[in-house]
PDB file of N, CA and C in Angstrom:
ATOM      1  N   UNK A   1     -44.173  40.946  66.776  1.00  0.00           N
ATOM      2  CA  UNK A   1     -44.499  39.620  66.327  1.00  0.00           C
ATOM      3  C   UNK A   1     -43.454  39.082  65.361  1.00  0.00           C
ATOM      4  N   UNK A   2     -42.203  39.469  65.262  1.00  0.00           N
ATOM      5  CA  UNK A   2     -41.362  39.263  63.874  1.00  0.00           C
ATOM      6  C   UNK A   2     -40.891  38.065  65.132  1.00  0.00           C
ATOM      7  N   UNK A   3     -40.748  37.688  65.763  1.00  0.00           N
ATOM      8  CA  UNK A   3     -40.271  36.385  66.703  1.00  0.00           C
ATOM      9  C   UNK A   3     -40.658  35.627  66.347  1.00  0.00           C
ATOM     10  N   UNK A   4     -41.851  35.516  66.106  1.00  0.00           N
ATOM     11  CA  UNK A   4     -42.382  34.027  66.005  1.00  0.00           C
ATOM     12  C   UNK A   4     -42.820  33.959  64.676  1.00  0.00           C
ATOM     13  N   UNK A   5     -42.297  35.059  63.561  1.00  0.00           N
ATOM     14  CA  UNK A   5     -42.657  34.688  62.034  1.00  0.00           C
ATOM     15  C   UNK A   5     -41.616  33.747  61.609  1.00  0.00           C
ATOM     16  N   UNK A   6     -42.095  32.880  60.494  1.00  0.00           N
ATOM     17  CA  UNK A   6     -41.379  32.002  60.049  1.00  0.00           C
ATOM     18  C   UNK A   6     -40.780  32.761  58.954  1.00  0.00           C
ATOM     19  N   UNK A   7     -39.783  32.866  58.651  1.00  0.00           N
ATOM     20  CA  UNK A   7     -38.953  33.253  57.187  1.00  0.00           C
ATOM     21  C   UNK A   7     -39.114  32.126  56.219  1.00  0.00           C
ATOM     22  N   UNK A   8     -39.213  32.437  55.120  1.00  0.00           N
ATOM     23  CA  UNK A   8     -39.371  31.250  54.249  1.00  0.00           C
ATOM     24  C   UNK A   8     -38.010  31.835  53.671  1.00  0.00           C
ATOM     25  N   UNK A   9     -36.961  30.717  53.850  1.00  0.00           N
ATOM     26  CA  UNK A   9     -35.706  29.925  52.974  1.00  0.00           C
ATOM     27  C   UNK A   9     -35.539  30.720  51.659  1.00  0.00           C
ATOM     28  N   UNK A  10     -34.087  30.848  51.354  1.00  0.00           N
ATOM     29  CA  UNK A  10     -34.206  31.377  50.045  1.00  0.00           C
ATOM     30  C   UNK A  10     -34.211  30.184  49.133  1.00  0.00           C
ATOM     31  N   UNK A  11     -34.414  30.386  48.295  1.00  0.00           N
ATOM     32  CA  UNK A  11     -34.454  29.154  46.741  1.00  0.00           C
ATOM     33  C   UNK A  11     -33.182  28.826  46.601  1.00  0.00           C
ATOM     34  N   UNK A  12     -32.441  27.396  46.320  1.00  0.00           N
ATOM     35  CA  UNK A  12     -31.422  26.725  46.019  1.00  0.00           C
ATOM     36  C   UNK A  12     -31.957  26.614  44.500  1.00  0.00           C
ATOM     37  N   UNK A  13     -30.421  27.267  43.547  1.00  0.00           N
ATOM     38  CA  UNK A  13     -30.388  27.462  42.691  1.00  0.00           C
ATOM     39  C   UNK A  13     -29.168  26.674  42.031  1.00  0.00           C
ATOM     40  N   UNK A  14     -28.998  25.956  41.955  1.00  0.00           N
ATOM     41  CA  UNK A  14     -27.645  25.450  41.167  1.00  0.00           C
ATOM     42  C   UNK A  14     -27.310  25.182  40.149  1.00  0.00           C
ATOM     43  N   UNK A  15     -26.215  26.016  39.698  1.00  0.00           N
ATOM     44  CA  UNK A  15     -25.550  25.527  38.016  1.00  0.00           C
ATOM     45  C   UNK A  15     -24.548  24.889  38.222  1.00  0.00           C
ATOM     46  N   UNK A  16     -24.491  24.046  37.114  1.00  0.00           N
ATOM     47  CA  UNK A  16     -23.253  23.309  37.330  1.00  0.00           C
ATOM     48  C   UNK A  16     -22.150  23.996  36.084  1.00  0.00           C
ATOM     49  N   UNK A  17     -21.223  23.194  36.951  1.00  0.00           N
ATOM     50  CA  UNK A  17     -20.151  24.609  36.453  1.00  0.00           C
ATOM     51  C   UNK A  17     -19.242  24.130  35.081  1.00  0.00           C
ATOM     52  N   UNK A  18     -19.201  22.455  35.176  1.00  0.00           N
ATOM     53  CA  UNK A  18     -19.030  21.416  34.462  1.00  0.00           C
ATOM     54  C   UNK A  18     -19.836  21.079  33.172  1.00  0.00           C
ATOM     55  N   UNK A  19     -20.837  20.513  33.763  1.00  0.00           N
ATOM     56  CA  UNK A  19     -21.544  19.463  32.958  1.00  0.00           C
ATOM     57  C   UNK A  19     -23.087  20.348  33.098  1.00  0.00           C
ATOM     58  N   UNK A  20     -24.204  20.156  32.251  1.00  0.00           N
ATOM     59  CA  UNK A  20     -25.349  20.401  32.281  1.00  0.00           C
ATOM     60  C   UNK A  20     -25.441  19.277  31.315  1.00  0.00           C
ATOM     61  N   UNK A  21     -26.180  18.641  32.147  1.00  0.00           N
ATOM     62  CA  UNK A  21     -26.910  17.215  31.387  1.00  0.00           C
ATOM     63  C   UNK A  21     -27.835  17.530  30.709  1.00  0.00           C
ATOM     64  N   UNK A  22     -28.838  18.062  31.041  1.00  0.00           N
ATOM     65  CA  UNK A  22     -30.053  17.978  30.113  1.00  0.00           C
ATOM     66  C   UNK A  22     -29.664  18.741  28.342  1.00  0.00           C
ATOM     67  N   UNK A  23     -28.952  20.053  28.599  1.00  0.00           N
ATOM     68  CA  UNK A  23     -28.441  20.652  27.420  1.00  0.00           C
ATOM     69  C   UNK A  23     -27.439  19.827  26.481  1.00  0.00           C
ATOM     70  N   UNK A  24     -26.510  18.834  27.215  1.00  0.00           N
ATOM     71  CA  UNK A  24     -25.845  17.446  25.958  1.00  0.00           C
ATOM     72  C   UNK A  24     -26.720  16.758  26.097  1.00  0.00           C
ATOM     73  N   UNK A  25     -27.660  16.391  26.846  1.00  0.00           N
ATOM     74  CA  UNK A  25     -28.776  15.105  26.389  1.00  0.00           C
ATOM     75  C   UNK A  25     -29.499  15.648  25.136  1.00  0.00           C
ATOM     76  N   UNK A  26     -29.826  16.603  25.362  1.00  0.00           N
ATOM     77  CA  UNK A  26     -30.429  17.219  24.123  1.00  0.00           C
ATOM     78  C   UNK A  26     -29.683  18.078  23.021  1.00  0.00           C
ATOM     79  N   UNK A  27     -28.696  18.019  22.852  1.00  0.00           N
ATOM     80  CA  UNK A  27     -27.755  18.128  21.897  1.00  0.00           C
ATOM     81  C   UNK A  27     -27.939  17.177  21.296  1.00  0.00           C
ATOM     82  N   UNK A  28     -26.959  15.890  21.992  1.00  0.00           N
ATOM     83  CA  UNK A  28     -26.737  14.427  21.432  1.00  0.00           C
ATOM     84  C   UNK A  28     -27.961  14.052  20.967  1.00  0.00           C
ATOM     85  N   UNK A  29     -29.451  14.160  21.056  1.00  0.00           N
ATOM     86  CA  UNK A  29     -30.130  13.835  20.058  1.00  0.00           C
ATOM     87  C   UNK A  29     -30.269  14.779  18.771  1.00  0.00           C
ATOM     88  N   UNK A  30     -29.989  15.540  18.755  1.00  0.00           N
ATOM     89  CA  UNK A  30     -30.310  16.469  17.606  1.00  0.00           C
ATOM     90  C   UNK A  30     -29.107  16.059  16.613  1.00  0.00           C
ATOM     91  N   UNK A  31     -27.798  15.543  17.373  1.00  0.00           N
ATOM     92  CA  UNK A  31     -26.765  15.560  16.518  1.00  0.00           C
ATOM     93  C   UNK A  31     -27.113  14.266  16.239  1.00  0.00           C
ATOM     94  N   UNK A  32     -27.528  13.435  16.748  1.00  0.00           N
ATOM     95  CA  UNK A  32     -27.856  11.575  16.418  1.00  0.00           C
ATOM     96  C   UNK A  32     -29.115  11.747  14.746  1.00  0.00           C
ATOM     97  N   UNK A  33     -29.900  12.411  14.714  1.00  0.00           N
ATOM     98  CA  UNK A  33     -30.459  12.773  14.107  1.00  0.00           C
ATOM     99  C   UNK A  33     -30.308  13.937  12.714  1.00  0.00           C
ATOM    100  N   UNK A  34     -29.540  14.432  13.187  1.00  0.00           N
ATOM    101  CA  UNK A  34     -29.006  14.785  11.809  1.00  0.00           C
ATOM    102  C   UNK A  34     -27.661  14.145  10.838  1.00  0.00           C
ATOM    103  N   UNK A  35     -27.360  13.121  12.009  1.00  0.00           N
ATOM    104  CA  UNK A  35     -26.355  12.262  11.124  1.00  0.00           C
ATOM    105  C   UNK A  35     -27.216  10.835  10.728  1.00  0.00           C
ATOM    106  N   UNK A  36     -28.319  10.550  11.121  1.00  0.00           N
ATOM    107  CA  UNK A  36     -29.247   9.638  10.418  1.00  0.00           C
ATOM    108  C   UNK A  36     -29.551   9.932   9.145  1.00  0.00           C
ATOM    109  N   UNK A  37     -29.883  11.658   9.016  1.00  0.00           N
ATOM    110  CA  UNK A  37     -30.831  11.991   7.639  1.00  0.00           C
ATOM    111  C   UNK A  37     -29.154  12.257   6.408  1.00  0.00           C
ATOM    112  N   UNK A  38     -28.588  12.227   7.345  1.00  0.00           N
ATOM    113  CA  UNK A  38     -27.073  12.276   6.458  1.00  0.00           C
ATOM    114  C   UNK A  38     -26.553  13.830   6.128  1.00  0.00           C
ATOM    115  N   UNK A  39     -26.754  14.547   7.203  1.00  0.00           N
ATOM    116  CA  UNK A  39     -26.120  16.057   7.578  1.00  0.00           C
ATOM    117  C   UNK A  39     -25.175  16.461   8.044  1.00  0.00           C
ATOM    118  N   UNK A  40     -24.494  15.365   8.570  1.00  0.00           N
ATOM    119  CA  UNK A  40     -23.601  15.711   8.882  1.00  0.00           C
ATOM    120  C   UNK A  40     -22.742  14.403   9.404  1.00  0.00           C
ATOM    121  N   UNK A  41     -21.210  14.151   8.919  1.00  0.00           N
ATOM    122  CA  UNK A  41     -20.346  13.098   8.357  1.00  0.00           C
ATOM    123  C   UNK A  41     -20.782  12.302   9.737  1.00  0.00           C
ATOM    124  N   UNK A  42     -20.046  10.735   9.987  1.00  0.00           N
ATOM    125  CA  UNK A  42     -19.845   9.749  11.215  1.00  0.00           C
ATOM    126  C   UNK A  42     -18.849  10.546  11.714  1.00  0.00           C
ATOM    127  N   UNK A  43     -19.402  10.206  13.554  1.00  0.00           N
ATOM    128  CA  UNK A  43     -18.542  10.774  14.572  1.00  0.00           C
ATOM    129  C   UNK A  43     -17.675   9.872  14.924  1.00  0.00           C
ATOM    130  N   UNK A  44     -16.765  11.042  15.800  1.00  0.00           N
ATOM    131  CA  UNK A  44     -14.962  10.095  16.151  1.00  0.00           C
ATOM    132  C   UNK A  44     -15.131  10.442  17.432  1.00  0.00           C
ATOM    133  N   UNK A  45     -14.946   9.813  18.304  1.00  0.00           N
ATOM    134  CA  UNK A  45     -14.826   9.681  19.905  1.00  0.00           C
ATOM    135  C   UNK A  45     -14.065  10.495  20.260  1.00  0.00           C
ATOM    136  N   UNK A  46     -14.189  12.052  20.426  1.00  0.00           N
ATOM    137  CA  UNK A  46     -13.258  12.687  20.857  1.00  0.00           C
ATOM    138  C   UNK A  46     -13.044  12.930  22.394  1.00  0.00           C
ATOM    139  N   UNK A  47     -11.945  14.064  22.980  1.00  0.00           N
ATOM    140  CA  UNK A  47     -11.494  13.909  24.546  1.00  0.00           C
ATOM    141  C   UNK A  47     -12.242  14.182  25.436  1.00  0.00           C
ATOM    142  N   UNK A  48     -13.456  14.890  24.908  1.00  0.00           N
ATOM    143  CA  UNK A  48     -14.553  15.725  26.183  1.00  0.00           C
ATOM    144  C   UNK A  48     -15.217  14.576  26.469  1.00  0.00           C
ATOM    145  N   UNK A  49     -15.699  13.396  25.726  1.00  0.00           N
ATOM    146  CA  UNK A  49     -16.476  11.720  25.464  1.00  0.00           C
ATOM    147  C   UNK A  49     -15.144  11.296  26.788  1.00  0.00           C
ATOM    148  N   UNK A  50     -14.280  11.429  26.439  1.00  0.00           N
ATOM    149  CA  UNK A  50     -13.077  10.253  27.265  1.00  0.00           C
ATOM    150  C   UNK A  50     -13.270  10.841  28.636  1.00  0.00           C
ATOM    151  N   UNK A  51     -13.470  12.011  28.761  1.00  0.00           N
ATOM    152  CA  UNK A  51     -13.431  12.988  29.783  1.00  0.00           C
ATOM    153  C   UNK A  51     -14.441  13.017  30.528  1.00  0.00           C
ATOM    154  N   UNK A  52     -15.592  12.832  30.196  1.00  0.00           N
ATOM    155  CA  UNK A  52     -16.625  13.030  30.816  1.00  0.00           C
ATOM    156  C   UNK A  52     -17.016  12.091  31.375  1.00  0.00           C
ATOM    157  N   UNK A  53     -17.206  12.050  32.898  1.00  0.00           N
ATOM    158  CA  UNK A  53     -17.265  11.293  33.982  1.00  0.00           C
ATOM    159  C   UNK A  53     -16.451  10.622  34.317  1.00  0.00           C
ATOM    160  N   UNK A  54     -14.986  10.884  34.067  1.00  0.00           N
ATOM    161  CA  UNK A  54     -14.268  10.073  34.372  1.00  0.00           C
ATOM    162  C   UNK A  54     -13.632  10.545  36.077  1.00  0.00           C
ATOM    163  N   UNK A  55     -14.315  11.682  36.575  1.00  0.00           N
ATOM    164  CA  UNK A  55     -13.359  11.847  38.127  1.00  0.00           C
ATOM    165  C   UNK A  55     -14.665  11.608  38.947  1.00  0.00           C
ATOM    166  N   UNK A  56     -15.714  11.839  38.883  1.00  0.00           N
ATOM    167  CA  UNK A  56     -16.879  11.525  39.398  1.00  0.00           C
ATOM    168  C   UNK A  56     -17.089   9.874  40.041  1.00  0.00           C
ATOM    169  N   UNK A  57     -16.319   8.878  38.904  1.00  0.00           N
ATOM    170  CA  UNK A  57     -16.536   7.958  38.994  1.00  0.00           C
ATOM    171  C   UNK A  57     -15.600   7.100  39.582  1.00  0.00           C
ATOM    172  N   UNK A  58     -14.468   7.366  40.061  1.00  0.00           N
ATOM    173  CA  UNK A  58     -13.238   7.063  40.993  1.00  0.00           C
ATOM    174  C   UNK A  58     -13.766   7.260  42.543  1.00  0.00           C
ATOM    175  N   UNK A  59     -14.845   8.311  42.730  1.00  0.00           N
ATOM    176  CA  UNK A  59     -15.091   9.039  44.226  1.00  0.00           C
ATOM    177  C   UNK A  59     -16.707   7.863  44.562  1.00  0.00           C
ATOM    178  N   UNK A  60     -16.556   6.597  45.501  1.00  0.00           N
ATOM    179  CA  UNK A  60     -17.388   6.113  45.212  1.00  0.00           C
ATOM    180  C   UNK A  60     -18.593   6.860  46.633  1.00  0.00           C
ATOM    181  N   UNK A  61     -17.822   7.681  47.267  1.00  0.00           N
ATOM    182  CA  UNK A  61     -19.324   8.215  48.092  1.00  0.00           C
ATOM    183  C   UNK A  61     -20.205   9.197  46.922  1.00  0.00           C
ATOM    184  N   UNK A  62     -20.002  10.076  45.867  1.00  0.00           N
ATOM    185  CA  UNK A  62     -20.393  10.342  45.440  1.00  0.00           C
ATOM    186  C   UNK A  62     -21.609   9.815  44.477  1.00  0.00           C
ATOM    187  N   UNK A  63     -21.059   8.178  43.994  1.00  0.00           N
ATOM    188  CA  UNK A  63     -22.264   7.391  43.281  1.00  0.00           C
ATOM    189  C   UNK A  63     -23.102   6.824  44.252  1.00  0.00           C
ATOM    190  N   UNK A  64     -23.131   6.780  45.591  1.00  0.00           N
ATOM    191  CA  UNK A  64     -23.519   6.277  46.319  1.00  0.00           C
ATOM    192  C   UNK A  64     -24.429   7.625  47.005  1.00  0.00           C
ATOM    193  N   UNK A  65     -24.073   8.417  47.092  1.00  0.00           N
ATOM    194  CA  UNK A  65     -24.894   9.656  47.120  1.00  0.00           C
ATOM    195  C   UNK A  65     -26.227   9.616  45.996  1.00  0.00           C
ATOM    196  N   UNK A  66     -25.566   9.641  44.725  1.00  0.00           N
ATOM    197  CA  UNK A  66     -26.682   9.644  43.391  1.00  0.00           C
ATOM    198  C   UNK A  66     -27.410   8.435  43.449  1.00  0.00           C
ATOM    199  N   UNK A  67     -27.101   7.468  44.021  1.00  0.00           N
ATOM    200  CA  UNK A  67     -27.739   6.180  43.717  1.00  0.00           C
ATOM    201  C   UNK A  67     -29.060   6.405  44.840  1.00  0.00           C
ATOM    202  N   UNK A  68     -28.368   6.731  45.810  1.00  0.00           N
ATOM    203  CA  UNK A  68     -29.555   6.277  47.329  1.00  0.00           C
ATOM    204  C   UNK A  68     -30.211   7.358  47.231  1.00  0.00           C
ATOM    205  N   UNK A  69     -29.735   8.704  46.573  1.00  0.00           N
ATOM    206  CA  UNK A  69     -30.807  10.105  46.694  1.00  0.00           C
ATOM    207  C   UNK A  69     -31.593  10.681  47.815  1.00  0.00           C
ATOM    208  N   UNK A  70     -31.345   9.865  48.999  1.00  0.00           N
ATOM    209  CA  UNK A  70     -31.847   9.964  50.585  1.00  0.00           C
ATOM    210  C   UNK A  70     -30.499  10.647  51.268  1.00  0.00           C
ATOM    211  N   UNK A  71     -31.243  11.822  51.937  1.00  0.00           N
ATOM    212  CA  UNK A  71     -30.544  12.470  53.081  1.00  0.00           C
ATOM    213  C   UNK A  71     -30.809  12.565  54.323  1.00  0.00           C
ATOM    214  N   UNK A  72     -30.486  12.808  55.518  1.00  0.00           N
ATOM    215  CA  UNK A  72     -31.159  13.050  56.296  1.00  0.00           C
ATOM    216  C   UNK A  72     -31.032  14.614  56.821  1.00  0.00           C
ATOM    217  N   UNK A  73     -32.374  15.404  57.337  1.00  0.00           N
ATOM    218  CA  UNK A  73     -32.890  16.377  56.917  1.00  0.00           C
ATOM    219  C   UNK A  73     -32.367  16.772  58.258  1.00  0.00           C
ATOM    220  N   UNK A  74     -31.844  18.365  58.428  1.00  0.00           N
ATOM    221  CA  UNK A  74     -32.162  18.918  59.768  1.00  0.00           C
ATOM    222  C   UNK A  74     -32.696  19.112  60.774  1.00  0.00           C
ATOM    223  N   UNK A  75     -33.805  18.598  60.563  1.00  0.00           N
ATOM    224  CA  UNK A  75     -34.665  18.462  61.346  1.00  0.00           C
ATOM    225  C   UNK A  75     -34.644  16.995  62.453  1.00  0.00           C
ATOM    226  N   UNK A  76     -34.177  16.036  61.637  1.00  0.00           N
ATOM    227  CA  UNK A  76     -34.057  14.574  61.883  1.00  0.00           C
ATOM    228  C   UNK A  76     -32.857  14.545  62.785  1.00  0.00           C
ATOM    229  N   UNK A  77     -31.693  15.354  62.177  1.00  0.00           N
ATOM    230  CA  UNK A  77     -30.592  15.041  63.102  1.00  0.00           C
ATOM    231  C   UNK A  77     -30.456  16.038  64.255  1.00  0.00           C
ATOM    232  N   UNK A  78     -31.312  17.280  64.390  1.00  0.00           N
ATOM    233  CA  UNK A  78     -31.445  17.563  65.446  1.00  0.00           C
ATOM    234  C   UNK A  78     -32.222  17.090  66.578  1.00  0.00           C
ATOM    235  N   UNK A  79     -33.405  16.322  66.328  1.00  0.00           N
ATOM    236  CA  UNK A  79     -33.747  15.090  67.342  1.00  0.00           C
ATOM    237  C   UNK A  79     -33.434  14.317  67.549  1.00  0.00           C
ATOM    238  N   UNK A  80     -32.334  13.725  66.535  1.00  0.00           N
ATOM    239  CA  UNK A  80     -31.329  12.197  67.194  1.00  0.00           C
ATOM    240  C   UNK A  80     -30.209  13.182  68.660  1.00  0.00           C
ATOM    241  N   UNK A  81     -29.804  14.253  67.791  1.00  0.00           N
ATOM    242  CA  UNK A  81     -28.984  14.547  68.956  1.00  0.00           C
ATOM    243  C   UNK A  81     -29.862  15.037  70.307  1.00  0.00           C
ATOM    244  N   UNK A  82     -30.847  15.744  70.270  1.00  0.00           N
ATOM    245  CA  UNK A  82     -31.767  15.894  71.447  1.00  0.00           C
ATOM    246  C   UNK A  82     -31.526  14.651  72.268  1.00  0.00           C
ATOM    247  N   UNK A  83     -32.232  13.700  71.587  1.00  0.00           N
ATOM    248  CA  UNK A  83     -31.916  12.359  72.426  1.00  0.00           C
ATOM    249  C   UNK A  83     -31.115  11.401  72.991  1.00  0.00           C
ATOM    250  N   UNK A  84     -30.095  11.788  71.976  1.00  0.00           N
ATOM    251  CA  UNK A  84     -28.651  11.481  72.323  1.00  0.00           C
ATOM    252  C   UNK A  84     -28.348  12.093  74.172  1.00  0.00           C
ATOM    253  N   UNK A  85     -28.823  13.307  73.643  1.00  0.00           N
ATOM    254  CA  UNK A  85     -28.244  14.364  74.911  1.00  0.00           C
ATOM    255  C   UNK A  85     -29.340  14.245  76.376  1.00  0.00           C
ATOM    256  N   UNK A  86     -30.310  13.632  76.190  1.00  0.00           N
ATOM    257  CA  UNK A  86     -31.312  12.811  77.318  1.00  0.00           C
ATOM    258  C   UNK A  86     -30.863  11.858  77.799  1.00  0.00           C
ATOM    259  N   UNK A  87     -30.085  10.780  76.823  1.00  0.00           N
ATOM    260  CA  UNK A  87     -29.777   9.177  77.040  1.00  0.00           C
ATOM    261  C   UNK A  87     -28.484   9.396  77.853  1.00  0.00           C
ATOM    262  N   UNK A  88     -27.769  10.508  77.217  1.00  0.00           N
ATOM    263  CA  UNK A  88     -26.589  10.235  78.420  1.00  0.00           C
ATOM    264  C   UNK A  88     -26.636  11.222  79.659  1.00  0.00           C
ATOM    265  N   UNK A  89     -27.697  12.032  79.937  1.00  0.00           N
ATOM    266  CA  UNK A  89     -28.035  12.740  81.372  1.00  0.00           C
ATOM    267  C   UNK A  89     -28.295  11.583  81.822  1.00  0.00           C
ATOM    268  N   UNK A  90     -29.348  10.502  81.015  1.00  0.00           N
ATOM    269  CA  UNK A  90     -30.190   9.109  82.047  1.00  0.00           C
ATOM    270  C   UNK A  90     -28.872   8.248  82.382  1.00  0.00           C
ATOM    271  N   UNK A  91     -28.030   7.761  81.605  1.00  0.00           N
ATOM    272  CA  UNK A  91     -26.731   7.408  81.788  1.00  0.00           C
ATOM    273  C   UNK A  91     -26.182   7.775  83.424  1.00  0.00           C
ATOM    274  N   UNK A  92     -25.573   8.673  83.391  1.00  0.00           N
ATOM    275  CA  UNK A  92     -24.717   9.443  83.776  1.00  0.00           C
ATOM    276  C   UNK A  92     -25.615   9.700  85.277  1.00  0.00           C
ATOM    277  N   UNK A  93     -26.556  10.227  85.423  1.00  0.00           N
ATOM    278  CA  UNK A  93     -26.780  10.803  86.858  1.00  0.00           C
ATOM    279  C   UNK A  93     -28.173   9.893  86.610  1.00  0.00           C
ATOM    280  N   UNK A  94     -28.421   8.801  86.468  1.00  0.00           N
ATOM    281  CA  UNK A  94     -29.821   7.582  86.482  1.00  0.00           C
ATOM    282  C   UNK A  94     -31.316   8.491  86.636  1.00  0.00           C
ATOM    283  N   UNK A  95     -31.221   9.996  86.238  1.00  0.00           N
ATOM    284  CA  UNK A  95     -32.438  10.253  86.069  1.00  0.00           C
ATOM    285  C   UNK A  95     -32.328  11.452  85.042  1.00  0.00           C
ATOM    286  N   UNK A  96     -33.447  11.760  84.101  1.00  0.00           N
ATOM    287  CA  UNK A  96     -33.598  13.037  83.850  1.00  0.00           C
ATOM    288  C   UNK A  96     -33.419  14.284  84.351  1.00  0.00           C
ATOM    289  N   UNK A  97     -32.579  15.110  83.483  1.00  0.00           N
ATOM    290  CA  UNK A  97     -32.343  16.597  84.575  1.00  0.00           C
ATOM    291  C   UNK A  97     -33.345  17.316  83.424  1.00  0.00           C
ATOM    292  N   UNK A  98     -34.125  18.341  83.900  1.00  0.00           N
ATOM    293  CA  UNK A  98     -34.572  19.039  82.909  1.00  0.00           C
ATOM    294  C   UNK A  98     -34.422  20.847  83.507  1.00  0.00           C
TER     295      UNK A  98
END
């Protein structure tokens, strides 16, 4: 019966190798906040600020990726091509071959 068991997928795990947003999102408030209560001097715009996002944002399939957040799934494009591959048997010889 191992034929017809389904395997369940391993887990997609990704670090980024760059940037981890949530860990400077939450930095940058802690540091916004301790320079309110006066802990620590006014900041200077340094190169990692100039740096950050600046190649991401030249590549416009990439914002266009993040923006639309829609893919289409394996599943989807293996039935466009199924049908693809029907439409041109019907094409080609005017009937279904199966």
């Amino acid at each position: 019966m191992g034929m017809f068991k389904m395997r369940e997928p391993r887990k997609f795990n990704h670090k980024y190798i760059f940037v981890d947003e949530r860990k400077e999102k939450l930095d940058k408030i802690v540091e916004s906040a301790k320079r309110d209560l006066g802990m620590l001097p006014p900041r200077e715009e340094g190169y990692s600020e100039r740096l950050h996002g600046a190649f991401s944002a030249e590549n416009s399939h990439v914002a266009r990726r993040k923006a639309n957040g829609t893919r289409i799934t394996t599943r989807v494009a293996v039935a466009a091509l199924i049908v693809c591959v029907f439409l041109l048997c019907y094409i080609l010889r005017g009937v279904f071959v199966f």
